[in-house]
Protein backbone atom coordinates (compact mmCIF):
# COMPACT_ATOMS: atom_id res chain seq x y z
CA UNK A 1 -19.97 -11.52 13.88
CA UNK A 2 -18.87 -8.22 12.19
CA UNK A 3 -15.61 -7.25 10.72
CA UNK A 4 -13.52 -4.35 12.08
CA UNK A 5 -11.32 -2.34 9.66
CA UNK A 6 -8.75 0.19 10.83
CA UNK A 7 -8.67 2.54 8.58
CA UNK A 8 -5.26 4.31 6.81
CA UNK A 9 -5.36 7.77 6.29
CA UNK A 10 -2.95 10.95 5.97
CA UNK A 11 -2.92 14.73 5.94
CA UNK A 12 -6.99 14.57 6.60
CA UNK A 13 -7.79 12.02 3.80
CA UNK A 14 -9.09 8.51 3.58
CA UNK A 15 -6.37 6.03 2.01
CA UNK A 16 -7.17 4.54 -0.64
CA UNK A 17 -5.74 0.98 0.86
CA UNK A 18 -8.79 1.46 2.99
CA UNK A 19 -10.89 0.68 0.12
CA UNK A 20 -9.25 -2.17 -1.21
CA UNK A 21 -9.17 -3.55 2.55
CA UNK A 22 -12.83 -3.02 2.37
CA UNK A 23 -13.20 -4.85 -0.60
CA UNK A 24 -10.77 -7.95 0.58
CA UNK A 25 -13.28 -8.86 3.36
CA UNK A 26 -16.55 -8.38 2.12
CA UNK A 27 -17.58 -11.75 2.21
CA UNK A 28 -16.64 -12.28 6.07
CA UNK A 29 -19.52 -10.25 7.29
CA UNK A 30 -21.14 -6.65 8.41
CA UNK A 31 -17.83 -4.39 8.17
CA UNK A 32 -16.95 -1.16 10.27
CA UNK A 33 -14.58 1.24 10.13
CA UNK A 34 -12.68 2.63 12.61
CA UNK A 35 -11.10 6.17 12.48
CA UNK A 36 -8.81 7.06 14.64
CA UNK A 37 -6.95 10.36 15.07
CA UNK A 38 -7.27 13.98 15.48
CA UNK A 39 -9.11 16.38 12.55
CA UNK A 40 -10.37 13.43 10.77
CA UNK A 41 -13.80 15.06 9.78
CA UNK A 42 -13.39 14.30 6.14
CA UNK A 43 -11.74 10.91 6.84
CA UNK A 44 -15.15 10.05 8.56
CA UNK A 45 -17.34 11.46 5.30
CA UNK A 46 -15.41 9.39 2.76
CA UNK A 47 -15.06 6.11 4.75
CA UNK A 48 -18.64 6.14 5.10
CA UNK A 49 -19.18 6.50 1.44
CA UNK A 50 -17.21 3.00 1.07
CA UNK A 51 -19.87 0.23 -0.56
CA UNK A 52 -20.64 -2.59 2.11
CA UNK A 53 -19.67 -0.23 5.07
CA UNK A 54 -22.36 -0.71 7.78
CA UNK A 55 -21.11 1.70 10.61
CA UNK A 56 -17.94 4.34 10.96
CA UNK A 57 -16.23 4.16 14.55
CA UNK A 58 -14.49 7.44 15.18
CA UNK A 59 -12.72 8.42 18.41
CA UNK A 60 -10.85 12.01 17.71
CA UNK A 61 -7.61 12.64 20.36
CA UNK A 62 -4.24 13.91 19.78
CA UNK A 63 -2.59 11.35 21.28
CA UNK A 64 -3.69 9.62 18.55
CA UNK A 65 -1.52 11.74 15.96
CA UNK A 66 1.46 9.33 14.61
CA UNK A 67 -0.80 6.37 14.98
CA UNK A 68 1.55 4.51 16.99
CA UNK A 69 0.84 0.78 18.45
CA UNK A 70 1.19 2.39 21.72
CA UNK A 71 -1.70 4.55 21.39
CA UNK A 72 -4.28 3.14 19.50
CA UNK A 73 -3.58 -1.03 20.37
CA UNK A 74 -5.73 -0.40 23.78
CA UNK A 75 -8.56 1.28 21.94
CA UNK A 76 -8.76 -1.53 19.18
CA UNK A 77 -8.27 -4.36 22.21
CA UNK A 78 -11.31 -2.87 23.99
CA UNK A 79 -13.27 -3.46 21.19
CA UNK A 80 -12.14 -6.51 19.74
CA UNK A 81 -14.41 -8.09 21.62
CA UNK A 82 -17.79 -7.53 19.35
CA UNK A 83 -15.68 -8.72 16.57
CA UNK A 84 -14.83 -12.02 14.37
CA UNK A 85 -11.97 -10.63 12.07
CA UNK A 86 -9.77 -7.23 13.22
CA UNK A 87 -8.10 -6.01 10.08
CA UNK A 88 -5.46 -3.74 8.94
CA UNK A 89 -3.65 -3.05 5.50
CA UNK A 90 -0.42 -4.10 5.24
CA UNK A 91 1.23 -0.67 5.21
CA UNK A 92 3.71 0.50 7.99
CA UNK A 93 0.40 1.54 10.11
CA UNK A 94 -0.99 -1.66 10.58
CA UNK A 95 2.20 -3.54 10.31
CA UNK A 96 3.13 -1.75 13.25
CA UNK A 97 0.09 -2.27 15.33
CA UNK A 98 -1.68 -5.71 14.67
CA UNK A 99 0.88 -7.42 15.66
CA UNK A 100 0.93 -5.75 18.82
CA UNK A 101 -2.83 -6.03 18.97
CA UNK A 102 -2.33 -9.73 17.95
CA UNK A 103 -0.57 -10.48 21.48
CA UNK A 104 -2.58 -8.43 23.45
CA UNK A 105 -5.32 -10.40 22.25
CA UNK A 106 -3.15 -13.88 22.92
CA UNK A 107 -4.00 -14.40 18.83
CA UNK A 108 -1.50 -15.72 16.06
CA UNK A 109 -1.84 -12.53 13.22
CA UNK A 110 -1.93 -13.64 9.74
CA UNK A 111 0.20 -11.13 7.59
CA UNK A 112 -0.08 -10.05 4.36
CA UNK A 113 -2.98 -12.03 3.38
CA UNK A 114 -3.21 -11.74 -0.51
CA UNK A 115 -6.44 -13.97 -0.64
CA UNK A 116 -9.12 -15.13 1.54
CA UNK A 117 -10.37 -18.39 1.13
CA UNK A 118 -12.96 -18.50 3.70
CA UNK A 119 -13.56 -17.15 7.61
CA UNK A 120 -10.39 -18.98 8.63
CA UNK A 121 -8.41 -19.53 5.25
CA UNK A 122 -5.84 -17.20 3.92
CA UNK A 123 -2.96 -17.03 1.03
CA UNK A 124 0.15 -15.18 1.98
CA UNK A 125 3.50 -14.73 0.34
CA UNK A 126 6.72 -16.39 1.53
CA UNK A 127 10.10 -16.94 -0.21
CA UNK A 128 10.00 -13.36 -0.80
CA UNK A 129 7.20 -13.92 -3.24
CA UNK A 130 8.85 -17.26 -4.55
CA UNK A 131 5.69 -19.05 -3.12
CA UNK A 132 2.47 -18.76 -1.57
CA UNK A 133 1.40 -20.20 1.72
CA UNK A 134 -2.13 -21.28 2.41
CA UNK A 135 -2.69 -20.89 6.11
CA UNK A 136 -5.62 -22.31 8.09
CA UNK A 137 -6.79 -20.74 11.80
CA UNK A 138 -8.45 -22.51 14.04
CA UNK A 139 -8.82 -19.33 16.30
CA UNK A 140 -11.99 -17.90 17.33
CA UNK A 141 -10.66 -14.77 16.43
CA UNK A 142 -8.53 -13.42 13.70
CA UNK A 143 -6.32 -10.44 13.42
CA UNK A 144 -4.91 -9.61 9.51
CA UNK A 145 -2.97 -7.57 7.44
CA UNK A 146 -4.12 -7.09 3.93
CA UNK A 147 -1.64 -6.88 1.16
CA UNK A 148 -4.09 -3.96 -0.87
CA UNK A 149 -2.32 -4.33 -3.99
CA UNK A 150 -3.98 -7.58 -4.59
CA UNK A 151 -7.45 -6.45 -4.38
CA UNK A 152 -8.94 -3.44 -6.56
CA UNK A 153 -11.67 -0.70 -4.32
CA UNK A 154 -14.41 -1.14 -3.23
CA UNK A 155 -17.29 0.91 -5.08
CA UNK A 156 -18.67 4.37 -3.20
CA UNK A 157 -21.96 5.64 -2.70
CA UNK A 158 -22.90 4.06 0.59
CA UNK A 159 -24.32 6.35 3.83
CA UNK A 160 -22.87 4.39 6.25
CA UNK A 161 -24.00 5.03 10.13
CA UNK A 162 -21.31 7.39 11.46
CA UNK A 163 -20.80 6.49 15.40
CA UNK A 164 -18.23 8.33 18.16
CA UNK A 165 -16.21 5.39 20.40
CA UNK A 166 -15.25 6.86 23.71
CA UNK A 167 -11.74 6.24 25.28
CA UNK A 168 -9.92 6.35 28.26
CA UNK A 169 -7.03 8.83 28.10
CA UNK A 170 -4.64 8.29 25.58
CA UNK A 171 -1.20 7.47 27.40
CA UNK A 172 2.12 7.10 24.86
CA UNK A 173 5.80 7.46 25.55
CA UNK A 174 5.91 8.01 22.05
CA UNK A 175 5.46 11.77 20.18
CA UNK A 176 5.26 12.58 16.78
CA UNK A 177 7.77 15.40 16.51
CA UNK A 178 7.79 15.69 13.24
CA UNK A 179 7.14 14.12 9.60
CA UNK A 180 9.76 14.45 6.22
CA UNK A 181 7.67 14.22 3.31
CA UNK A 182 7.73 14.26 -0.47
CA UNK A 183 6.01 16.70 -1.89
CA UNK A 184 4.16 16.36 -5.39
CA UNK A 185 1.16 15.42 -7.56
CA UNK A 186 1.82 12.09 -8.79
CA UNK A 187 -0.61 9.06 -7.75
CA UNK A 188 -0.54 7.46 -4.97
CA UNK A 189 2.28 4.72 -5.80
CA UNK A 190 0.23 1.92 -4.04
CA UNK A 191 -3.11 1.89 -5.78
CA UNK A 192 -1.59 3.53 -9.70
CA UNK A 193 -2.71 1.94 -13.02
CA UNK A 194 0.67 3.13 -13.70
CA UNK A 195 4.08 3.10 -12.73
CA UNK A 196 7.55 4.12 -13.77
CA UNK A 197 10.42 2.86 -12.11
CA UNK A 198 14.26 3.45 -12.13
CA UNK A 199 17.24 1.94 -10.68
CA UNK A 200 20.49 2.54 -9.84
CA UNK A 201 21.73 2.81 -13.20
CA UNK A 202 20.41 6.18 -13.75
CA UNK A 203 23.31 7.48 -12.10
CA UNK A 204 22.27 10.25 -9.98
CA UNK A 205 19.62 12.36 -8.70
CA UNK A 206 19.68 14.44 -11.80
CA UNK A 207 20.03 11.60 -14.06
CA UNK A 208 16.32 10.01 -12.02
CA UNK A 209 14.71 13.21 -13.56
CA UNK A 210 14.36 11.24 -16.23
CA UNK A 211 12.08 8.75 -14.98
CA UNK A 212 9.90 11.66 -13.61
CA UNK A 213 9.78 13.22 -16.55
CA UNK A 214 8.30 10.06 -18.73
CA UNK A 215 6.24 8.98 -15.41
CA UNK A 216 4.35 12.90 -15.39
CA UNK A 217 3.86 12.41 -19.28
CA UNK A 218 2.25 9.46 -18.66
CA UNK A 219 -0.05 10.22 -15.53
CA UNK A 220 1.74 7.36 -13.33
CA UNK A 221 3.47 7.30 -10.18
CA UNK A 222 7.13 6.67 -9.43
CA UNK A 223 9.03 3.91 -8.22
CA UNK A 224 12.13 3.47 -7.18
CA UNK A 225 14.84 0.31 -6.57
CA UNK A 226 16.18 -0.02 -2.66
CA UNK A 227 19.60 0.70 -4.71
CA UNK A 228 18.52 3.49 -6.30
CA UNK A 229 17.25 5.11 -2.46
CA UNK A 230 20.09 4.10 -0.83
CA UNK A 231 22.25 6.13 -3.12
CA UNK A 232 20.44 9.35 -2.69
CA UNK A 233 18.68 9.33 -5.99
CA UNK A 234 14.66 9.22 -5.10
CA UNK A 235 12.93 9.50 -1.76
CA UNK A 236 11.94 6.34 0.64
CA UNK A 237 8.39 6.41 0.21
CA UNK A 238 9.33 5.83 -3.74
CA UNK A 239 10.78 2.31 -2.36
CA UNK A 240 9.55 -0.76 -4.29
CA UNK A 241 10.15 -3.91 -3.31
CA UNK A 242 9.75 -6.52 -0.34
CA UNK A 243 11.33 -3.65 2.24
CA UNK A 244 9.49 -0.95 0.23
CA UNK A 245 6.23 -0.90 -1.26
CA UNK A 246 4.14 -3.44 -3.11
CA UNK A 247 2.63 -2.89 -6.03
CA UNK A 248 0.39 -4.44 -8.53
CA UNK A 249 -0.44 -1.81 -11.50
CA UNK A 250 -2.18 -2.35 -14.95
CA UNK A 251 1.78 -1.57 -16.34
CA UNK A 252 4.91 -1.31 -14.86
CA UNK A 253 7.66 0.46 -16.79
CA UNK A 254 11.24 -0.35 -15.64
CA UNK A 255 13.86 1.80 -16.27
CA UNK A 256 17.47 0.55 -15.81
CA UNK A 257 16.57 -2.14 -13.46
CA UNK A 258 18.24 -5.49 -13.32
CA UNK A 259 16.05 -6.81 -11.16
CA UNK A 260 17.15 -8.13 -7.15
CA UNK A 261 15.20 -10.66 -5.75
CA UNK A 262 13.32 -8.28 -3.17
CA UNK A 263 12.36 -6.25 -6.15
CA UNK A 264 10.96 -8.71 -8.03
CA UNK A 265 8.91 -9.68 -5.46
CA UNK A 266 7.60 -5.87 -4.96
CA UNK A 267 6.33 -5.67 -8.68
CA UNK A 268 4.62 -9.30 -8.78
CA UNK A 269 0.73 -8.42 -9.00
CA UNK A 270 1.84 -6.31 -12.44
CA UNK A 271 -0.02 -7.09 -15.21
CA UNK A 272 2.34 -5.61 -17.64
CA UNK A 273 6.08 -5.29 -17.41
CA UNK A 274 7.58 -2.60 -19.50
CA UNK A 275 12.02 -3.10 -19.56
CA UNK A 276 14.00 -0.62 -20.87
CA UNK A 277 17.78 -2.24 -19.71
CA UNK A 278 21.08 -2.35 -22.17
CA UNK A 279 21.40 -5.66 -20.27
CA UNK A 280 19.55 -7.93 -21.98
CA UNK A 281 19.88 -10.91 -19.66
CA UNK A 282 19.13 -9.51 -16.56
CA UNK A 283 16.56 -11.13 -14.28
CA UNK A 284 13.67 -8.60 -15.11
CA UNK A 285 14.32 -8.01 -18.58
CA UNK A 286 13.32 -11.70 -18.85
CA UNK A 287 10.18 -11.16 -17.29
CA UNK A 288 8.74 -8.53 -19.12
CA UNK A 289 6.48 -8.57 -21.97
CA UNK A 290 7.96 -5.99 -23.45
CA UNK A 291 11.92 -5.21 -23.59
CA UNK A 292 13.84 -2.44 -25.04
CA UNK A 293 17.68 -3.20 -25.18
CA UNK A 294 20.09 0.26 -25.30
CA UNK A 295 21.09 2.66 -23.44
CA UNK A 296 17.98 4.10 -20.96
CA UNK A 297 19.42 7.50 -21.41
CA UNK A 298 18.66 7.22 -25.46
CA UNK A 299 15.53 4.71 -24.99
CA UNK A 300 13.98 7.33 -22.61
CA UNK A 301 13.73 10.06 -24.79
CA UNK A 302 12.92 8.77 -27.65
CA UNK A 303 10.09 6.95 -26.10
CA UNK A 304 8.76 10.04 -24.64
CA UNK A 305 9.11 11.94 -28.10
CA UNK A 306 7.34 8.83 -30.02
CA UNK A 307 4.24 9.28 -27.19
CA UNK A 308 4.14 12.93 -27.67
CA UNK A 309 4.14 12.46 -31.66
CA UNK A 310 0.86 10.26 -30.79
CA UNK A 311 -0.63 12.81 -28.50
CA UNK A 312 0.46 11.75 -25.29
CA UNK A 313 1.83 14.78 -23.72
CA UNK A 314 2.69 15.77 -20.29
CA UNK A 315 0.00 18.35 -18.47
């Protein structure tokens, strides 16, 4: 049987967590996408560009707009049926609806799935990180969430079969009024190579600046502590961490961070972990591969002047 994919996508563009979804079942079978939403032309173009893609589902409404649970669970139940595995990433899209979907279905979901073992064997997270459960279904169907950050893209260059899905009218007691977002030019802070991050330690919105600064001379994206949001000092979609996002970049610089359990488990999948702390015992100065003990507010700057005296300058 084939594998459905619902595919993430914002503002008219493909995800990239789509990708990396793509990538994370390959091995289970024929994959489709599904596209669902309203002025999702070029959504449809680039999904079908995906390596290992066979078809593109597409249904266009604007009841679809918001991508609730409400609105697009009946769509994805109607056709579950052709299908072995129905798949999601684990962002606040499909953590919303699959497990909807999943009792619609009368399925158990398996959630943030960080490796698949087989057709019916998956890794997950638990403990906040602290350990990793193998889980075995017996179902004859399966309904996941993909943890993205553990798998890189899949390649493009495919011409995948693009195919409309007809629906019955879209009926929602829920209505996107309106969306608060943060505007900029940084990468996409769940798929960057890198990633600066600061804490609550910075001090305030002015003194987070900072970590902007270094993070646009470097080309990375910007993270942020749960502390750090709570106080007013970055956005929420900057949110790293086990109730933010989770990320697993070539290098992760953290900038006055102690380190909080639900943190930690947020940065896991980085390869490298930059510290720059005046607290040289805290939990993710121990961690890293590289620490820098002193004040962030000295450390900072004189990093970014030592990269700029090497050529590394901000465009």
């Amino acid at each position: 049987m084939s594998v459905l994919v619902l595919a993430d996508h914002d503002l008219g563009r493909l995800s990239p967590s789509t990708a990396r979804t793509v990538h994370a079942v390959a091995e289970l079978g024929p994959i489709d996408i599904l596209v669902l939403g309203e002025g999702v032309d070029q959504v449809v173009a680039d999904a079908a560009q995906i390596s290992g893609v066979q078809r593109v589902r597409v249904s266009q409404d604007s009841g679809f707009v918001g991508q609730s649970a409400e609105a697009l669970v009946p769509l994805l139940a109607e056709l579950a049926e052709g299908y072995s595995h129905i798949v999601a990433s684990a962002g606040s899209v499909g953590r919303d609806v699959m497990p909807r979907l999943a009792a619609k279905l009368d399925l158990m979901p398996v959630t943030d799935v960080t490796a698949l073992l087989g057709p019916n064997r998956f890794e997950r997270p638990i403990y906040a990180g602290n350990a990793i459960e193998t889980v075995t279904s017996n179902q004859t169907q399966h309904v996941l969430t993909i943890r993205t950050s553990s798998f890189a893209p899949a390649a493009n260059g495919n011409s995948a079969t693009i195919e409309p899905v007809s629906h019955a009218p879209v009926i929602s007691a829920a209505r996107l009024i309106d969306a608060l977002r943060t505007e900029g030019d940084t990468p996409d802070l769940g798929s960057a190579r890198i990633v600066v991050g600061g804490g609550v330690s910075v001090g305030s919105a002015e003194g987070f600046k900072l970590i902007e600064q270094l993070a646009a001379q470097l080309g990375a994206a910007v993270g942020a502590t749960r502390a750090a949001v709570d106080a007013g000092y970055a956005p929420n979609d900057w949110q790293v961490g086990q109730t933010g996002k989770v990320i697993a970049p070539d290098l992760y610089i953290a900038v006055g961070i102690s380190g909080a359990l639900q943190h930690l488990a947020g940065i896991q999948g980085a390869k490298k972990i930059i510290a720059i702390n005046k607290d040289a015992e805290a939990p993710l100065v121990q961690i890293a591969e590289l620490r820098l003990i002193g004040d962030l507010f000295e450390m900072v700057p004189a990093l970014m002047r030592e990269l700029e005296a090497r050529g590394v300058r901000q465009a």
